[in-house]
Protein backbone atom coordinates (compact mmCIF):
# COMPACT_ATOMS: atom_id res chain seq x y z
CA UNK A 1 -15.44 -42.87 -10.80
CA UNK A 2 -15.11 -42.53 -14.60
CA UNK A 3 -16.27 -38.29 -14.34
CA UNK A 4 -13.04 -38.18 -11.14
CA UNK A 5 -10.72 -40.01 -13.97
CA UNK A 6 -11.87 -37.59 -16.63
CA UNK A 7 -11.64 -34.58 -14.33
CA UNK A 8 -8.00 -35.81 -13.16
CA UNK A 9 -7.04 -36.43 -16.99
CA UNK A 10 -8.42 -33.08 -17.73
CA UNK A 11 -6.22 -31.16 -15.51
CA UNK A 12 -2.86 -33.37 -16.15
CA UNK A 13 -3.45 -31.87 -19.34
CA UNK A 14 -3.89 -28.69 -18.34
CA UNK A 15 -0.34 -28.31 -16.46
CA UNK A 16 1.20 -30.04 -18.87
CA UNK A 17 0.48 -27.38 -21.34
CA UNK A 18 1.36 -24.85 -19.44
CA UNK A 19 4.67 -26.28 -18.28
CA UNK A 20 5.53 -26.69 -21.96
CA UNK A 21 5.89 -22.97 -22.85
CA UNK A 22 8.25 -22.24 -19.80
CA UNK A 23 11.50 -21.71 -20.76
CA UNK A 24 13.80 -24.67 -20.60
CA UNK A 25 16.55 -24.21 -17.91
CA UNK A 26 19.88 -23.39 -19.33
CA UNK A 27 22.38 -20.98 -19.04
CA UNK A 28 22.18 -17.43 -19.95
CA UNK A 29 23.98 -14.20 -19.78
CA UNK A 30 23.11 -11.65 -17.43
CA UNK A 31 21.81 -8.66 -20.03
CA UNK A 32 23.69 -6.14 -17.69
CA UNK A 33 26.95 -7.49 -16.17
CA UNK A 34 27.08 -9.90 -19.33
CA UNK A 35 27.93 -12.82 -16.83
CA UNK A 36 27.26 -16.32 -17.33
CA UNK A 37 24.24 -17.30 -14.85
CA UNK A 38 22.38 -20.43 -14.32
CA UNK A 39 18.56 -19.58 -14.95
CA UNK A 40 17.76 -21.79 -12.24
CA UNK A 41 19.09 -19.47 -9.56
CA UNK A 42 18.83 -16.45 -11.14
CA UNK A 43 17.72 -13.07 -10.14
CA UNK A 44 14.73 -12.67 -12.29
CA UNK A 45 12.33 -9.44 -13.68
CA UNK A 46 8.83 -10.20 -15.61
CA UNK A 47 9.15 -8.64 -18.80
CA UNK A 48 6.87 -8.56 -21.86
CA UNK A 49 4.76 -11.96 -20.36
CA UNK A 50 8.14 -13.41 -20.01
CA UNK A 51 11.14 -13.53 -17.42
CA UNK A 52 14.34 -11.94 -17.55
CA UNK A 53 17.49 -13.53 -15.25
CA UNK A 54 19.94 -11.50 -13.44
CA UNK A 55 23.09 -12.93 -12.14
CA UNK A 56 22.20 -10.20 -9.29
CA UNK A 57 19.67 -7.99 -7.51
CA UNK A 58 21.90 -4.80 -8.71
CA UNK A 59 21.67 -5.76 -11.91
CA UNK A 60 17.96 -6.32 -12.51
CA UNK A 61 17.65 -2.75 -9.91
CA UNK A 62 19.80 -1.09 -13.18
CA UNK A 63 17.51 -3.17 -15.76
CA UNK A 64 13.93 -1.62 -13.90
CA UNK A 65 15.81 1.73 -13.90
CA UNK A 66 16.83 2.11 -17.42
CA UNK A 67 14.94 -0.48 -19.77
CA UNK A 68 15.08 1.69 -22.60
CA UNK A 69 19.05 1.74 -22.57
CA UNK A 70 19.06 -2.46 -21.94
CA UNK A 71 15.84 -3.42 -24.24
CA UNK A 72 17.81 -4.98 -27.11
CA UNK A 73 19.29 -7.01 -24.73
CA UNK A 74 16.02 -8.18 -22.98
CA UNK A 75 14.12 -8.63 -25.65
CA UNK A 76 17.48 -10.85 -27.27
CA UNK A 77 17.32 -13.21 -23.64
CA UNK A 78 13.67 -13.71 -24.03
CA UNK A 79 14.33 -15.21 -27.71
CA UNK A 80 17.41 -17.25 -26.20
CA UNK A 81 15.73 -18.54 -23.56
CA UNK A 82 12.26 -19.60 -25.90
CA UNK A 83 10.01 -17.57 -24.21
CA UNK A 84 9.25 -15.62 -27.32
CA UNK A 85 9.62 -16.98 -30.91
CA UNK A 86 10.49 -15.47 -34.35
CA UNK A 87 6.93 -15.60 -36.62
CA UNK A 88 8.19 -12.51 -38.98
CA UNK A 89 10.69 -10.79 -40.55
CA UNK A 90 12.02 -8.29 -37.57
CA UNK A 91 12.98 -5.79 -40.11
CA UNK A 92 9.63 -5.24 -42.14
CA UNK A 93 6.95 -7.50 -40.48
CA UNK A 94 6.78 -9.40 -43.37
CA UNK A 95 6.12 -13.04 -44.05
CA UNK A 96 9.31 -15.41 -44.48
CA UNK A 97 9.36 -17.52 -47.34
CA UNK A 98 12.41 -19.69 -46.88
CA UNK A 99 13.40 -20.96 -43.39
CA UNK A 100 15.71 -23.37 -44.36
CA UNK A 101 17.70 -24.47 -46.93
CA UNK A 102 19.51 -22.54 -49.67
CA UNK A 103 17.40 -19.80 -50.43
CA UNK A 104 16.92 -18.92 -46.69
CA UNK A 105 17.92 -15.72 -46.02
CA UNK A 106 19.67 -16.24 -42.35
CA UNK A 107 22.38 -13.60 -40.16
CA UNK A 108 23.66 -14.94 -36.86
CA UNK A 109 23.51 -12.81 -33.66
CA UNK A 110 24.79 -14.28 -31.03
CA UNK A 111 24.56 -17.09 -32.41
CA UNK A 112 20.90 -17.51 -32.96
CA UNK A 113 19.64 -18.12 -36.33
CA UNK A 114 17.66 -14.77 -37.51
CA UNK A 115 15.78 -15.48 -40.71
CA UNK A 116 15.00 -12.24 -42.64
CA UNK A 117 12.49 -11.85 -45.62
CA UNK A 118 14.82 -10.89 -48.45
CA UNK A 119 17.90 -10.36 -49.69
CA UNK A 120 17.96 -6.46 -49.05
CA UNK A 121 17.45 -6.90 -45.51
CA UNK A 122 20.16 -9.69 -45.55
CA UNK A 123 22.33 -6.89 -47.43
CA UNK A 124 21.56 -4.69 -44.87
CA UNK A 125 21.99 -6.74 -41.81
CA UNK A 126 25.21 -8.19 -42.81
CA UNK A 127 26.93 -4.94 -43.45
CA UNK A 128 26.62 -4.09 -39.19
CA UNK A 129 28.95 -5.13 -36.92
CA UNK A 130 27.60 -7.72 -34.99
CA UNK A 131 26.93 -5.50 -31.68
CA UNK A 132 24.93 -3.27 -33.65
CA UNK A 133 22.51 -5.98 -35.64
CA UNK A 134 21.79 -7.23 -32.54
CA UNK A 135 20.57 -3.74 -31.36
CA UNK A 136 18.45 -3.36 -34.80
CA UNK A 137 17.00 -6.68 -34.91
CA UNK A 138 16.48 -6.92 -31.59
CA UNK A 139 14.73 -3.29 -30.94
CA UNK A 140 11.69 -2.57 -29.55
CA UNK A 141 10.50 -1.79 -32.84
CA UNK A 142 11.83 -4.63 -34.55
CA UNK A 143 10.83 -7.21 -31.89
CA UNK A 144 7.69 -6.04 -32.21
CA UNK A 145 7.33 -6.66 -35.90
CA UNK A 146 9.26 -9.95 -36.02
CA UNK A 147 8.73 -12.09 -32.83
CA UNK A 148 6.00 -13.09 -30.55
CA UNK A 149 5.38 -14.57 -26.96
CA UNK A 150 6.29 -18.42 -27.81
CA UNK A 151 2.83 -19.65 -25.52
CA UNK A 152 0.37 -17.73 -28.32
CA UNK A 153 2.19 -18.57 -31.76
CA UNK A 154 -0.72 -19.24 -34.22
């Protein structure tokens, strides 16, 4: 009886883990159309060990087309909807000193908090128009360096 309680424990704990890296269920943007869509009954694409959501099957048809032309976008959803989570600077890779507080060296896109490892790449960042350091700090390249799937976070 006590091994069947242990065993049941065991796996309880086992879901429950898994369950906590899903993405919590919110509203989103479709990362084609740009519509407001409820993840919940969303048209969605795996991505990167993640999910993307549609608002439509055109739209994720365009997405699996072209995801060079909509990767900024994808890879800005999967950070929105905390499937992947910011461990680096997504400019240079490096380590961030300051988080929070005054010395933190923060620039909004789209209204997420980016936190950046110095003041040049704050400089540098703030000068772009909003649309455009969204595309740099949300590039391949950049999302490479700076985030990582939220599930393996050291």
């Amino acid at each position: 009886m006590k091994k069947i309680i242990l065993s049941s424990l065991a796996v309880l704990v086992a879901v429950g883990s898994v369950n906590a890296f899903e993405a919590k269920p919110k509203n989103t943007t479709c990362l084609v159309s740009g519509e407001e869509i409820n993840i919940k009954s969303a048209e969605t694409v795996n991505y990167k060990g993640g999910k993307l959501y549609f608002c439509c099957p055109g739209c994720s048809s365009d997405f699996e087309q072209n995801t060079k032309q909509y990767s900024a976008a994808a890879n800005f959803q999967l950070v929105m909807t905390n499937q992947y989570v910011q461990e680096t600077c997504p400019s240079t890779g490096r380590k961030i000193k300051n988080k929070t507080g005054a010395k933190a060296k923060i620039v909004k896109v789209g209204g997420e908090d980016v936190a950046l490892c110095c003041g040049g790449c704050l400089k540098k960042t703030t000068k772009m128009a909003e649309s455009e350091r969204k595309s740099f700090l949300f590039s391949d390249k950049s999302f490479k360096k700076g985030y990582v799937l939220a599930n393996t976070k050291k």
